[in-house]
C-alpha atoms as a PDB file:
ATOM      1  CA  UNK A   1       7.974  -3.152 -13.998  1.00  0.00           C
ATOM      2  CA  UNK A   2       8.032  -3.264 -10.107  1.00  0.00           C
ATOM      3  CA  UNK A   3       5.037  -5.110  -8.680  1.00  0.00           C
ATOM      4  CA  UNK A   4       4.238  -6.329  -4.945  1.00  0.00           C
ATOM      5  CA  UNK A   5       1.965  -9.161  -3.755  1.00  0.00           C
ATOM      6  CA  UNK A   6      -0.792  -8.049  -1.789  1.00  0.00           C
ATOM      7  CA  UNK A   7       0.481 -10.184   1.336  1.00  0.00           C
ATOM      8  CA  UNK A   8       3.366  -7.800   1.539  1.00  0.00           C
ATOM      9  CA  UNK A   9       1.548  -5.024   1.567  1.00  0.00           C
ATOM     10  CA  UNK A  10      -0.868  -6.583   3.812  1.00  0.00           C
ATOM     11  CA  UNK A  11       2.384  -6.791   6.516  1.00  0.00           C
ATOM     12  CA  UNK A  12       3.863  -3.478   5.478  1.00  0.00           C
ATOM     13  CA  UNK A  13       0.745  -1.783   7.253  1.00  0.00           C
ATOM     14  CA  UNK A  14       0.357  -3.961   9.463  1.00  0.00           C
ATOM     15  CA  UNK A  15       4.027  -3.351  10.707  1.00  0.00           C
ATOM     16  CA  UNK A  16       3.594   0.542  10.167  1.00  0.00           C
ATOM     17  CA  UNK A  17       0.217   0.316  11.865  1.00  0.00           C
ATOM     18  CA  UNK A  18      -1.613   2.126   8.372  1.00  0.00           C
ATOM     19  CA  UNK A  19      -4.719   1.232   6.876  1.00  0.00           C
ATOM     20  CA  UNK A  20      -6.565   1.938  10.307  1.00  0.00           C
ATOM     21  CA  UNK A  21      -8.949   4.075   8.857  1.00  0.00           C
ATOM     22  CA  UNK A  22     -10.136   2.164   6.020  1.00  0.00           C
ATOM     23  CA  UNK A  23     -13.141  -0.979   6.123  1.00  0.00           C
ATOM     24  CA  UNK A  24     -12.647  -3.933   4.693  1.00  0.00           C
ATOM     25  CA  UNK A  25     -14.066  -3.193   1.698  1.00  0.00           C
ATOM     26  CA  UNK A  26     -11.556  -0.702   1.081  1.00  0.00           C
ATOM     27  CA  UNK A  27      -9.086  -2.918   1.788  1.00  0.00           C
ATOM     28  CA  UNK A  28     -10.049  -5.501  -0.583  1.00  0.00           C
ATOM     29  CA  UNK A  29     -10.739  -2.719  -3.297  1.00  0.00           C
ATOM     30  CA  UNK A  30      -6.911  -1.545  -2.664  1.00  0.00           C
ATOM     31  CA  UNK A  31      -5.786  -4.878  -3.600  1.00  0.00           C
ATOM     32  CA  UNK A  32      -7.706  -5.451  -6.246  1.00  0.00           C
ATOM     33  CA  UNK A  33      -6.286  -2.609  -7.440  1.00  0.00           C
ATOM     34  CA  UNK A  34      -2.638  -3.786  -6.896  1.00  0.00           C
ATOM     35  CA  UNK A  35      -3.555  -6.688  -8.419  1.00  0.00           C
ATOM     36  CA  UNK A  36      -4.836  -5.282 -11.703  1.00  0.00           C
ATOM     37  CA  UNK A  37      -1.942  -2.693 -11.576  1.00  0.00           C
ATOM     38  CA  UNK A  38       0.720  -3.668 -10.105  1.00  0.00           C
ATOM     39  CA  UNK A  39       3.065  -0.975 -11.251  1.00  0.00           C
ATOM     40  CA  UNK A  40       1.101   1.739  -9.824  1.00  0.00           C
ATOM     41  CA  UNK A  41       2.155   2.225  -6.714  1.00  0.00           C
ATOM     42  CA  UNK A  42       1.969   5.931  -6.121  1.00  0.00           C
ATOM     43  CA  UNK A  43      -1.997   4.773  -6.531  1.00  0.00           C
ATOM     44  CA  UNK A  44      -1.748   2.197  -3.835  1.00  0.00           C
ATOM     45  CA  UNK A  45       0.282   4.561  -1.427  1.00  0.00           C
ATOM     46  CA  UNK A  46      -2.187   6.981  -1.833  1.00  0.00           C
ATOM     47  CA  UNK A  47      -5.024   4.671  -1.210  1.00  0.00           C
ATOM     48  CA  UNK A  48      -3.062   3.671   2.402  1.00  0.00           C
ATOM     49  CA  UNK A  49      -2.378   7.170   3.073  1.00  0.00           C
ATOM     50  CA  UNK A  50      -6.301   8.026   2.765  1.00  0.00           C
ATOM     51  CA  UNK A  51      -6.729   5.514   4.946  1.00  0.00           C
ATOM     52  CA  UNK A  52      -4.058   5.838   7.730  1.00  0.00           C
ATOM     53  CA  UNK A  53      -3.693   8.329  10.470  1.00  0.00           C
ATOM     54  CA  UNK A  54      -0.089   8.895   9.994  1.00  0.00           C
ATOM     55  CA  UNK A  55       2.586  11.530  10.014  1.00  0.00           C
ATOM     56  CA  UNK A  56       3.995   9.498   6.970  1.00  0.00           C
ATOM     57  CA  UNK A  57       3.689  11.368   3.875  1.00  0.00           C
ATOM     58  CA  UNK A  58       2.403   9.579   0.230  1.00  0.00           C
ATOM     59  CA  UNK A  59       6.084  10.029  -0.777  1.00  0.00           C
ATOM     60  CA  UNK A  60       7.311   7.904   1.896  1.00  0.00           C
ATOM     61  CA  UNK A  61       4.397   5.253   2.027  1.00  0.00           C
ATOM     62  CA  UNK A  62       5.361   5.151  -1.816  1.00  0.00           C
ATOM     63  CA  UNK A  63       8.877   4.808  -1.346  1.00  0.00           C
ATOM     64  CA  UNK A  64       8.646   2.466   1.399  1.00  0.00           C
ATOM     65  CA  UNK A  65       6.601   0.167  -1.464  1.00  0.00           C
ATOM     66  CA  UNK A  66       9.182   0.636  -4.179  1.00  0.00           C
ATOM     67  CA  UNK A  67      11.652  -0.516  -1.652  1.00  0.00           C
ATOM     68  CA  UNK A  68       9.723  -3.517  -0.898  1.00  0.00           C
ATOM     69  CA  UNK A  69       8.974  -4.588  -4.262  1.00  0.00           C
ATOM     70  CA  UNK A  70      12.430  -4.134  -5.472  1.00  0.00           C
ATOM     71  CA  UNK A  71      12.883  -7.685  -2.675  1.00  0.00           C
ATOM     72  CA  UNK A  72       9.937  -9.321  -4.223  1.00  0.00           C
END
C-alpha cells in the first residue's frame, strides 16, 4: 500500500501553489482523510483539484502523489 504523510502533501501544494481555493476546514478534512486512508489517493487528488485553480488535471495531481509517496 502507498501512503503519504500529510506534511508532504502539505508542501506538494504549497510548491504547486494548489489548495487555494479551499478553507481551512477543508484542508484539515482532506487530511483527515489521508490519514484514515492513506491508500486512496485518487480521493485526495481529487479533493486538491476541487480546491485549486489549476490547469493540472486529477490524473496528474494523482500521479504527482503516487510519485511522492513511492519516496516516503
Amino acid at each position: 500500500m502507498r501512503k503519504i504523510d500529510c506534511s508532504t502533501i502539505r508542501s506538494y501544494c504549497i510548491r504547486n501553489n494548489l489548495f487555494t481555493c479551499g478553507s481551512c476546514k477543508q484542508y484539515n478534512a482532506m487530511f483527515a482523510y489521508n490519514d484514515e486512508h492513506p491508500d486512496k489517493l485518487h480521493d485526495t487528488a481529487i479533493m486538491i483539484w476541487l480546491c485549486s485553480e489549476t490547469t493540472k488535471t486529477i490524473e496528474i495531481i494523482e500521479n504527482d502523489l503516487r510519485e511522492l509517496a513511492k519516496n516516503y
